[in-house]
Protein backbone atom coordinates (compact mmCIF):
# COMPACT_ATOMS: atom_id res chain seq x y z
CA UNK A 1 17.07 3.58 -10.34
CA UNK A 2 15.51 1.83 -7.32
CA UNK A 3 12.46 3.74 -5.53
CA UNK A 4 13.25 1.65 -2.67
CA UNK A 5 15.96 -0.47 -1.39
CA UNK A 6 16.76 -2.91 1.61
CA UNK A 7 19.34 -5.16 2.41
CA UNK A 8 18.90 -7.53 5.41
CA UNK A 9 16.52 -5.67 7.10
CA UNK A 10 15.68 -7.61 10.44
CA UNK A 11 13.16 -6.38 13.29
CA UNK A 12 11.55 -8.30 16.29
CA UNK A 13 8.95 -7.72 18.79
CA UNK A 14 10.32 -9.50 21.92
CA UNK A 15 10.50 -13.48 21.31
CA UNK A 16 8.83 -13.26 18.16
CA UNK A 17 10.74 -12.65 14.66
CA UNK A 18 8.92 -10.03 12.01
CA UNK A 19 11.45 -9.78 10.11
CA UNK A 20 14.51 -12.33 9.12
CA UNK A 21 16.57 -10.25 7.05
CA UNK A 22 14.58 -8.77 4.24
CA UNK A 23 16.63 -7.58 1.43
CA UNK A 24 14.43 -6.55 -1.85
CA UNK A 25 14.80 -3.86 -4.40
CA UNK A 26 11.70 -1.95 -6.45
CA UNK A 27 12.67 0.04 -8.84
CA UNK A 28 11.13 3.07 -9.69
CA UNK A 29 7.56 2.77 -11.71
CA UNK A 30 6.76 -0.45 -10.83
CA UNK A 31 3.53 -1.76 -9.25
CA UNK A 32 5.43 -3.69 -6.59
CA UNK A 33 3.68 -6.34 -4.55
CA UNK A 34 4.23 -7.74 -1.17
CA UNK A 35 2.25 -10.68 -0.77
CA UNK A 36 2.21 -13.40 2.20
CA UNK A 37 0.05 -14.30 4.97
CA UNK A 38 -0.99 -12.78 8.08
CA UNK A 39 1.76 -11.98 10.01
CA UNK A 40 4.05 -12.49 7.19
CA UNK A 41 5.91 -8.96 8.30
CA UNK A 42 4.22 -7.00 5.73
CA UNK A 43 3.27 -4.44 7.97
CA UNK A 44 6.19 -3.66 9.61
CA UNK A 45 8.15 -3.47 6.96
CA UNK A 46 5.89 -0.44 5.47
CA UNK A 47 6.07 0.86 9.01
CA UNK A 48 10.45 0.62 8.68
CA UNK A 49 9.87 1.59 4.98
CA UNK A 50 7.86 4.81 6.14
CA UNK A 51 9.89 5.92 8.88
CA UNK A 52 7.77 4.72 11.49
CA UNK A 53 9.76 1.86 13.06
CA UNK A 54 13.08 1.38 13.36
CA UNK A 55 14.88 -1.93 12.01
CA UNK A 56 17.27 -3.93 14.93
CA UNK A 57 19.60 -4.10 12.21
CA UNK A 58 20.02 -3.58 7.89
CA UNK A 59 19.65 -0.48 5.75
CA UNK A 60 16.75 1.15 4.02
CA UNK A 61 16.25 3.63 0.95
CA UNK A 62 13.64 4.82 0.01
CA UNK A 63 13.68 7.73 -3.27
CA UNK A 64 17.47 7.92 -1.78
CA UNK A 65 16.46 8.90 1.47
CA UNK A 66 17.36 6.57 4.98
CA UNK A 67 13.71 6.57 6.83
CA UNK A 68 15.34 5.72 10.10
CA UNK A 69 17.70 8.79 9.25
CA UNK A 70 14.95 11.21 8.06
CA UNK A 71 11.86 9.56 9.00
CA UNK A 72 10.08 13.34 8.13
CA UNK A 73 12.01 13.35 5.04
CA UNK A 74 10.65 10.43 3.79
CA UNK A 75 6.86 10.66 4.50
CA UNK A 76 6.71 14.16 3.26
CA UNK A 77 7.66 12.51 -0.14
CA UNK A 78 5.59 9.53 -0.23
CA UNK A 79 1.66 8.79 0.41
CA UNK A 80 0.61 6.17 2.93
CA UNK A 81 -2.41 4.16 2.81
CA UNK A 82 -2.69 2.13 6.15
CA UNK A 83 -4.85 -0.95 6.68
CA UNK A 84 -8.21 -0.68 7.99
CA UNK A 85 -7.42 3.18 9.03
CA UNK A 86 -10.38 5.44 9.40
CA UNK A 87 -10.56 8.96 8.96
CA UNK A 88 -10.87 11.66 12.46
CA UNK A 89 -14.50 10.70 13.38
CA UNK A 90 -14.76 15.01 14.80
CA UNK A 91 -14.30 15.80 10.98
CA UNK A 92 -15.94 15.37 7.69
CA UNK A 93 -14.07 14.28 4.17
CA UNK A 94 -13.87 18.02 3.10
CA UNK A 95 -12.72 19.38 6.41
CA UNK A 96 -10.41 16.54 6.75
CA UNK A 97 -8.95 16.92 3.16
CA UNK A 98 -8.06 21.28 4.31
CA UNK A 99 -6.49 19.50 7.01
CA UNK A 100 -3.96 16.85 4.73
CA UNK A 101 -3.59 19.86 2.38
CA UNK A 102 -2.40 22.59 5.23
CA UNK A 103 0.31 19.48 6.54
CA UNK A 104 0.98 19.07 2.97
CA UNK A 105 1.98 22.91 2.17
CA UNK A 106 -1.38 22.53 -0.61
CA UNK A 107 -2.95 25.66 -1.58
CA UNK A 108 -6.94 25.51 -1.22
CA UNK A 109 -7.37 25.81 -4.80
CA UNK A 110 -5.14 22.63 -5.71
CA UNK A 111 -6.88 20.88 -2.55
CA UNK A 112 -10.19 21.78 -4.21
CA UNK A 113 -9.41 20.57 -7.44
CA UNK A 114 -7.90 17.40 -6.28
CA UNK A 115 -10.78 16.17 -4.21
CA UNK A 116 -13.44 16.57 -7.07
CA UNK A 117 -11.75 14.84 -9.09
CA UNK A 118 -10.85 12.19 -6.66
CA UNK A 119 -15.11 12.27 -5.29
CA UNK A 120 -16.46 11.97 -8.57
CA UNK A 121 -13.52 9.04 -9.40
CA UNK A 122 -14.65 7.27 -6.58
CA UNK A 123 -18.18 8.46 -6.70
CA UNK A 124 -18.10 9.78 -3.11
CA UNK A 125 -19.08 13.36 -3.89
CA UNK A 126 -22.16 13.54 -2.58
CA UNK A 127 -20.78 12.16 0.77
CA UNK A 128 -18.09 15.41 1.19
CA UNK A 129 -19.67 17.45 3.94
CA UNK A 130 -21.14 14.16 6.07
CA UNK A 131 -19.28 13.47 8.95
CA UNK A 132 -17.25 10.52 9.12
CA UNK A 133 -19.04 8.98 12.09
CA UNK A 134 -21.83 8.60 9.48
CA UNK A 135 -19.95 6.89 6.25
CA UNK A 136 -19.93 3.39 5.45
CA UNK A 137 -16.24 1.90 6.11
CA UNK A 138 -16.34 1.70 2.42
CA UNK A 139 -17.11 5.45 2.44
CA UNK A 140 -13.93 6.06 4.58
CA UNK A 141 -11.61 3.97 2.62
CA UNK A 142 -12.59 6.16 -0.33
CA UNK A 143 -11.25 9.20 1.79
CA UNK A 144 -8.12 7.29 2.89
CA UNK A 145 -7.16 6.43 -0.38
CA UNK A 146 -7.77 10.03 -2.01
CA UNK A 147 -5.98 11.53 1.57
CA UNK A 148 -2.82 9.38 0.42
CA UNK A 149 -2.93 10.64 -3.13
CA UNK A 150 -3.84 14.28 -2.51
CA UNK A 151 -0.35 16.09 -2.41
CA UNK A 152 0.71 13.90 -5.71
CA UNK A 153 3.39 11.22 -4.64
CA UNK A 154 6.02 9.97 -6.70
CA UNK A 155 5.45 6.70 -4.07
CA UNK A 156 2.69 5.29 -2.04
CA UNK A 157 2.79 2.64 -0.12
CA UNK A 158 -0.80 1.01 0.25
CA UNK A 159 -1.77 -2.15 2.42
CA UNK A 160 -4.94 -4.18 1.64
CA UNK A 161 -6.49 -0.92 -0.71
CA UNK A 162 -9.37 -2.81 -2.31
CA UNK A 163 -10.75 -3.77 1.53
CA UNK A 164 -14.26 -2.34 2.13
CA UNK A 165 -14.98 -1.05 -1.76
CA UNK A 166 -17.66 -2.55 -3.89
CA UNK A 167 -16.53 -4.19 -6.99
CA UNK A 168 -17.17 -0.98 -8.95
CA UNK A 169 -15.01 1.23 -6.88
CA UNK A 170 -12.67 -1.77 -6.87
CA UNK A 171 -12.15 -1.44 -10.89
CA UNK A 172 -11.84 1.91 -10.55
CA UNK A 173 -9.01 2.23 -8.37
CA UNK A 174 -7.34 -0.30 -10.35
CA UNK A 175 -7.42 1.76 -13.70
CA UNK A 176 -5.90 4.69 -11.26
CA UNK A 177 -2.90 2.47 -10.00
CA UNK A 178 -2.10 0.97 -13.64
CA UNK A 179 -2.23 4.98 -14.56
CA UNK A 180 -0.36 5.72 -11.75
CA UNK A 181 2.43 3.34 -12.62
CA UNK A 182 2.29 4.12 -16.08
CA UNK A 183 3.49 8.29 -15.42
CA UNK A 184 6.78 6.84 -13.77
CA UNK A 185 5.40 6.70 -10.03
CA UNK A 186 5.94 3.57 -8.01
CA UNK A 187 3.04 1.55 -5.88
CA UNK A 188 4.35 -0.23 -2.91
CA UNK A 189 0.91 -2.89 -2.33
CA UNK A 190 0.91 -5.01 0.79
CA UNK A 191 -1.70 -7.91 0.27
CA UNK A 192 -2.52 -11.23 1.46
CA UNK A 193 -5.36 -11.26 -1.56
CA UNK A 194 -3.61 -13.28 -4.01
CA UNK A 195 -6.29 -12.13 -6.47
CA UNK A 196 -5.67 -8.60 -6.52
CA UNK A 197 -1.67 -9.43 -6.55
CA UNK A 198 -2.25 -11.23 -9.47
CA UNK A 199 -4.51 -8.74 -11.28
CA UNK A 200 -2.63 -5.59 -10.53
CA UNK A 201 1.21 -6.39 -9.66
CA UNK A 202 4.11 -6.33 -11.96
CA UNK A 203 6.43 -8.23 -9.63
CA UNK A 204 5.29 -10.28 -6.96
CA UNK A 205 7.49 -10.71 -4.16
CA UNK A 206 6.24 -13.65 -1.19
CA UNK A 207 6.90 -12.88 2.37
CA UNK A 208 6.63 -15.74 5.00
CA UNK A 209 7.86 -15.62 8.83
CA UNK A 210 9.84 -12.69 7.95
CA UNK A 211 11.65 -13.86 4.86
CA UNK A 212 11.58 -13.49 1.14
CA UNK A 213 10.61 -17.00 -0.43
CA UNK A 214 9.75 -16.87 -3.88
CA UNK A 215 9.55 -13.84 -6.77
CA UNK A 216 6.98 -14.31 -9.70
CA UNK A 217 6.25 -12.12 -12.24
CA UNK A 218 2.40 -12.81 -12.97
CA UNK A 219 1.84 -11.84 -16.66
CA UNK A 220 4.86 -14.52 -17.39
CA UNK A 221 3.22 -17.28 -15.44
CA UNK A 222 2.65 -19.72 -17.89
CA UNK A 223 0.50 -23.27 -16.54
CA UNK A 224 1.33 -22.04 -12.93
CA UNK A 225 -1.33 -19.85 -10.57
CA UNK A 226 0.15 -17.44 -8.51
CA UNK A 227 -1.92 -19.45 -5.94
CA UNK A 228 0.04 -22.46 -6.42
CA UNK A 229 3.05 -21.13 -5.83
CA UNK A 230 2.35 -19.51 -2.88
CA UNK A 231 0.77 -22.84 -1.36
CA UNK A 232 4.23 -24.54 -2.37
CA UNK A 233 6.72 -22.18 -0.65
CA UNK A 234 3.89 -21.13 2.43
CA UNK A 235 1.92 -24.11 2.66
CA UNK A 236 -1.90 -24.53 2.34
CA UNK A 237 -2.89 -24.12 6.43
CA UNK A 238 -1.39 -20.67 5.70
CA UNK A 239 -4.03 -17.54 6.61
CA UNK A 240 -4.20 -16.21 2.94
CA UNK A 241 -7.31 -14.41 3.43
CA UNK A 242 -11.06 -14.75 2.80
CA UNK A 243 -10.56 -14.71 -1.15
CA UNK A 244 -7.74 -16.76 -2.51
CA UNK A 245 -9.87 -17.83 -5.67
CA UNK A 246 -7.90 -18.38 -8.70
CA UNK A 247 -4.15 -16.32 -8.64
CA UNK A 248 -3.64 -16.29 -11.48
């Protein structure tokens, strides 16, 4: 069965073309990845995905539900992870965690329990009652990720999750996704980091001007990098980010 499903999904923003009829298929408990360059369209397709955009034209599914049908439908049944979003400055991690739990329908005990596990996981614990304003952007992506995760997803779509996070904190929400996967749940990952698409994806899907242009599967690459491919079907002036290093 296919956590999420499009066929020819197309979307622009005036004169310029986000997406140029994206059709792709993740079935469920797979660590999908989404991988492609700035301004590849891998945004807005979490934001059709999600139910916060609507597509000009093509269909969506995601855990059998139409997000531009039941865009509430869909995001009370999946976790979101935005890029580069920060926390309500007015509020600190525990205050904002109540918060997620009350829109959530989480009793405080199951709120409770969830964030220790998630602070001492992400060795943030000490950091619960400080107000945002005063965290690290490190600090907050540790309470965006365990906001996203907090009500127990079967899907969660995450863009750029290892931005911000020391290397430590980087492993260690690494083991969680592979875990993740591994109880039947499915990870949506937007990334132009070929590393961590490499490292953590199952299937590898490349996104350029809006289109689908290549599928790899990186544990079967055999003599070929990731990275190579992608410079072969996007081209090497492409913005790939800060840290291509080796894809494998």
């Amino acid at each position: 069965m296919n956590a999420i499903a499009t066929a020819d999904l197309r979307k622009s923003y005036g004169d310029l073309t986000a997406l140029a009829g994206l059709t792709l298929d993740v079935p469920a408990g797979e660590l999908f990845g989404l991988l492609g360059p700035n301004g590849a369209g891998k945004s807005t397709t979490i934001r059709i995905l999600t139910g916060q955009l609507r597509p000009d034209a093509g269909t969506a599914s995601v855990l059998g539900v139409d997000p531009a049908a039941d865009p509430i439908g869909v995001r009370e049944r999946v976790g979101i992870l935005p890029e580069q979003e920060s926390p309500p400055s007015f509020m600190t991690p525990r205050e904002y965690f109540d918060f997620v739990g009350s829109v959530r329908d989480l009793d405080a005990a199951t709120v409770n329990e969830r964030v220790e596990t998630w602070a001492d996981r992400l060795a943030y614990g000490a950091k619960l009652d400080t107000m945002h304003t005063d965290l690290s952007r490190g600090q907050q992506q540790k309470v965006m990720i365990t906001a996203a995760f907090l009500h127990d997803p079967d899907l969660v779509f995450i863009d750029e999750p290892l931005a911000n996070l020391d290397p430590i904190v980087q492993e260690a929400v690494k083991r969680f996704l592979r875990e993740y996967r591994d109880a039947g749940n499915t990870v949506f990952l937007s990334t132009h980091d070929i590393d961590v698409a490499a490292d953590l994806c199952d299937r590898v899907e490349i996104v350029h001007e809006g289109e689908l242009v290549a599928t790899r599967r990186p544990a079967a690459l055999d003599g070929d990098r990731l990275l190579d491919v992608f410079l072969r079907e996007v081209g090497a002036d492409a913005s790939v980010g800060a840290d291509a290093g080796a894809g494998r």
